[in-house]
N, C-alpha and C. Protein backbone atom coordinates (compact mmCIF):
# COMPACT_ATOMS: atom_id res chain seq x y z
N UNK A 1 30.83 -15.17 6.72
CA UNK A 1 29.64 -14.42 6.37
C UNK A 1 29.89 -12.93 6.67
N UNK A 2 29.04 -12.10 5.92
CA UNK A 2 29.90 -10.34 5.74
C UNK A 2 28.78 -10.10 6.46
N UNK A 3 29.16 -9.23 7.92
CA UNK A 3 28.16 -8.70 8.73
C UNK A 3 27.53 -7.47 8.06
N UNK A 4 27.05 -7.15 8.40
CA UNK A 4 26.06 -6.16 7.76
C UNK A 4 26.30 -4.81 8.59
N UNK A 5 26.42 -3.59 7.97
CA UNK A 5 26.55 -2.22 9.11
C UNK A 5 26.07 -1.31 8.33
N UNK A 6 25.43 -0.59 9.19
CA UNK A 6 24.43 0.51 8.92
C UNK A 6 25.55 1.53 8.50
N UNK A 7 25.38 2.62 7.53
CA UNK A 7 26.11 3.89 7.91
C UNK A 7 25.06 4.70 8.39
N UNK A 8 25.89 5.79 9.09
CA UNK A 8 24.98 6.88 10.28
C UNK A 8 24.04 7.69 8.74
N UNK A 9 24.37 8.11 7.91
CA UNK A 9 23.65 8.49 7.09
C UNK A 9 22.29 7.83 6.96
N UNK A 10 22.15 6.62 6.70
CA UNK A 10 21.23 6.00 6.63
C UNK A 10 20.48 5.55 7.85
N UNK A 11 20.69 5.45 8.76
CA UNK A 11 19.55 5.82 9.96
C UNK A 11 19.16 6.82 10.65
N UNK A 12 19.52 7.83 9.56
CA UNK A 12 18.35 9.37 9.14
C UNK A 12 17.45 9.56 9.19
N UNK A 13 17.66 8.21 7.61
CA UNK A 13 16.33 7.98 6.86
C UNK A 13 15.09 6.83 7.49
N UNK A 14 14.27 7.05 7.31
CA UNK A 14 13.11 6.01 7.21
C UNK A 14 12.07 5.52 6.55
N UNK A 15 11.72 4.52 6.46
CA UNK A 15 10.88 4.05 4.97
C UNK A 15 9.46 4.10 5.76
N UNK A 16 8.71 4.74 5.78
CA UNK A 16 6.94 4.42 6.08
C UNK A 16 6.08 4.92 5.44
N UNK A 17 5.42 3.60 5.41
CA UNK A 17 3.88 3.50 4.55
C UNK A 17 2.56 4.38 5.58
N UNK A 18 2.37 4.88 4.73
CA UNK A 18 1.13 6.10 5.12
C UNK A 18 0.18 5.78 5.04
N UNK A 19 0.36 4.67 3.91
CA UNK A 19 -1.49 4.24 3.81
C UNK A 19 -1.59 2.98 3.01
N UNK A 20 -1.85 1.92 3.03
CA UNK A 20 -2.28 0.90 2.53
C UNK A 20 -3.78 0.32 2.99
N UNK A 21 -4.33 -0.08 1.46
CA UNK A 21 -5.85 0.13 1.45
C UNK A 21 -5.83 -1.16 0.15
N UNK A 22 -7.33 -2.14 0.37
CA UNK A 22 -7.24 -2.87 -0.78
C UNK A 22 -9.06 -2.07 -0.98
N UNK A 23 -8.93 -1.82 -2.22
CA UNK A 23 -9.83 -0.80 -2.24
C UNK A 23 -11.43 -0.94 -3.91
N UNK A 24 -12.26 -1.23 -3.82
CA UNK A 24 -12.70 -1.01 -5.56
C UNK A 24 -12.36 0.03 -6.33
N UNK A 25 -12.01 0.65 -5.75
CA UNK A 25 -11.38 1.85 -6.83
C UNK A 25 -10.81 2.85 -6.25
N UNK A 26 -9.38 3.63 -7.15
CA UNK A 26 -8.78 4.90 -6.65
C UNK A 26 -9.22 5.45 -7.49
N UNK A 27 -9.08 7.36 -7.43
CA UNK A 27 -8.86 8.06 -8.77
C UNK A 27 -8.33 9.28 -7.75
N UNK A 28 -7.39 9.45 -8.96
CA UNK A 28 -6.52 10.66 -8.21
C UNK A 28 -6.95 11.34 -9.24
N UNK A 29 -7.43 13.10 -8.76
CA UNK A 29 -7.28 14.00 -9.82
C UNK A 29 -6.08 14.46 -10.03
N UNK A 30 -5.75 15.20 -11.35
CA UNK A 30 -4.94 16.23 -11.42
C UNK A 30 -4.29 17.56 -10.41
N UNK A 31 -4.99 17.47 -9.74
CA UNK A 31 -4.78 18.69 -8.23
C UNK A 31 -3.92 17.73 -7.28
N UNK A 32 -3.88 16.27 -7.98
CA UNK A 32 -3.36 15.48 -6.82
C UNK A 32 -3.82 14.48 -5.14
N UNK A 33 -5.67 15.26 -5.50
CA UNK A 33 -6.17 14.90 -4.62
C UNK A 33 -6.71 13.31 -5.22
N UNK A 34 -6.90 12.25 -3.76
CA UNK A 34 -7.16 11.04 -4.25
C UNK A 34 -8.43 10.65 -3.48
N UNK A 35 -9.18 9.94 -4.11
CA UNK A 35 -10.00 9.70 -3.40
C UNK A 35 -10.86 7.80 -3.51
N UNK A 36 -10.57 6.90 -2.53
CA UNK A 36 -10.66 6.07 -2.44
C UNK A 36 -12.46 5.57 -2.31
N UNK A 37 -12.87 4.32 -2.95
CA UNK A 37 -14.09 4.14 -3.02
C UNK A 37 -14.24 2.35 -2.98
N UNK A 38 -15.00 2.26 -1.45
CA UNK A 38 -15.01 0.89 -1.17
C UNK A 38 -14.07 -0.19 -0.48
N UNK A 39 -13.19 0.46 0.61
CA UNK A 39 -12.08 -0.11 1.07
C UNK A 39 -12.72 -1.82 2.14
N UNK A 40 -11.67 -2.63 1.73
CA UNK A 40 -11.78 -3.58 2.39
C UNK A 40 -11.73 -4.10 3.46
N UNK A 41 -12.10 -4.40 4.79
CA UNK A 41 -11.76 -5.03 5.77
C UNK A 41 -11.23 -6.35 6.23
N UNK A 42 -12.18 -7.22 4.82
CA UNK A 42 -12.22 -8.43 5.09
C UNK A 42 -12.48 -9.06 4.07
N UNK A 43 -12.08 -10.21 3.50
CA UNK A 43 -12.77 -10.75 1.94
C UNK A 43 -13.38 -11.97 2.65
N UNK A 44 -14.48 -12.31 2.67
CA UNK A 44 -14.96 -13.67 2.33
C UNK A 44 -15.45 -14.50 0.86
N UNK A 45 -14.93 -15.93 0.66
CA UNK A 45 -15.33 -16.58 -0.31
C UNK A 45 -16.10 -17.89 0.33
N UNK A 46 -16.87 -18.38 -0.66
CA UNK A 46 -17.59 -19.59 -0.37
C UNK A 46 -16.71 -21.17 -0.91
N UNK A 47 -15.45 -20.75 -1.86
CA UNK A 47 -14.41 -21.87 -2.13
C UNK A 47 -13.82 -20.96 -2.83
N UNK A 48 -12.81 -22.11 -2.65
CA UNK A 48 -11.28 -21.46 -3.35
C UNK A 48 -10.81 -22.21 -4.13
N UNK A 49 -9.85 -22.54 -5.56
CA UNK A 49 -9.96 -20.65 -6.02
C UNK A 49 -11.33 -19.77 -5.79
N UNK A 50 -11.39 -18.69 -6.10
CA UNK A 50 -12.42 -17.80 -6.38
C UNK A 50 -12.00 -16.53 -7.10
N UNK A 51 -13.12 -16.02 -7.61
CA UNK A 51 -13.23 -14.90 -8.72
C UNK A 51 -13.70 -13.60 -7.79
N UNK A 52 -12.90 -12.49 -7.66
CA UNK A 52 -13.19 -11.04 -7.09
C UNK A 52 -13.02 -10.03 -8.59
N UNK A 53 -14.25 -9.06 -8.51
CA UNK A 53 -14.08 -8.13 -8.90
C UNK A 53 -12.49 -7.60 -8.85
N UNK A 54 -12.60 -6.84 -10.00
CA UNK A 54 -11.36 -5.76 -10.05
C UNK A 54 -11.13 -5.01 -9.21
N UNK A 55 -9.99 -5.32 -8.55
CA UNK A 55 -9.89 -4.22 -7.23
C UNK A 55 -8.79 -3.56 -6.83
N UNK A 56 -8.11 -2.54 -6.31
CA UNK A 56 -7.06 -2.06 -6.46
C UNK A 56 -5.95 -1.82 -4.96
N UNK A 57 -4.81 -1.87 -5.19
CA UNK A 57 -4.17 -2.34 -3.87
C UNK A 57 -3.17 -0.56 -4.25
N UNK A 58 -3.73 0.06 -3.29
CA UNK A 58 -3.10 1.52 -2.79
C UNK A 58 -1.82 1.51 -1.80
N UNK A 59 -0.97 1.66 -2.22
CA UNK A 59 0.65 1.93 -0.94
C UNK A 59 0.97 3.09 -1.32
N UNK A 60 1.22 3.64 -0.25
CA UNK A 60 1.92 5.16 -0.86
C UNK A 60 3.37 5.48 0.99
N UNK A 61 4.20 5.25 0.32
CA UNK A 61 5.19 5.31 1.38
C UNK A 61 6.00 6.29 1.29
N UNK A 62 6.89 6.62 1.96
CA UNK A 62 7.80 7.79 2.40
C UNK A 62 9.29 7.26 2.79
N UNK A 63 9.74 7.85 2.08
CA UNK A 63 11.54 7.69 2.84
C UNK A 63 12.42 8.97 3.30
N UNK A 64 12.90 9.21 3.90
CA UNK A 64 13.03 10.19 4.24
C UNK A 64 13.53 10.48 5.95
């Protein structure tokens, strides 16, 4: 089995998520600004399967 090794370059870098949100809606303007409406904490259903509104899953990560 081929061990696995980091090069020093690459533990520079780092991958992190800034923000994850399951949300009813994003809209980003054009200026870039975003603005989130209705974020989730918690879903409850009364059975499963079940039917949810349209809803939107926000990640926005960084590497670097």
């Amino acid at each position: 089995m081929k061990e696995h090794t980091t090069r020093e370059e690459d533990r520079a870098h780092r991958f992190e998520v800034q923000i994850a949100v399951l949300a009813e809606g994003v809209d980003i303007a054009p200026s870039g600004n975003v603005t989130i409406r209705g974020v989730f904490n918690a879903i409850y259903a009364t059975s499963f399967p079940t039917q949810l509104a349209d809803l939107t899953v926000l990640v926005r990560v960084h590497y670097g």
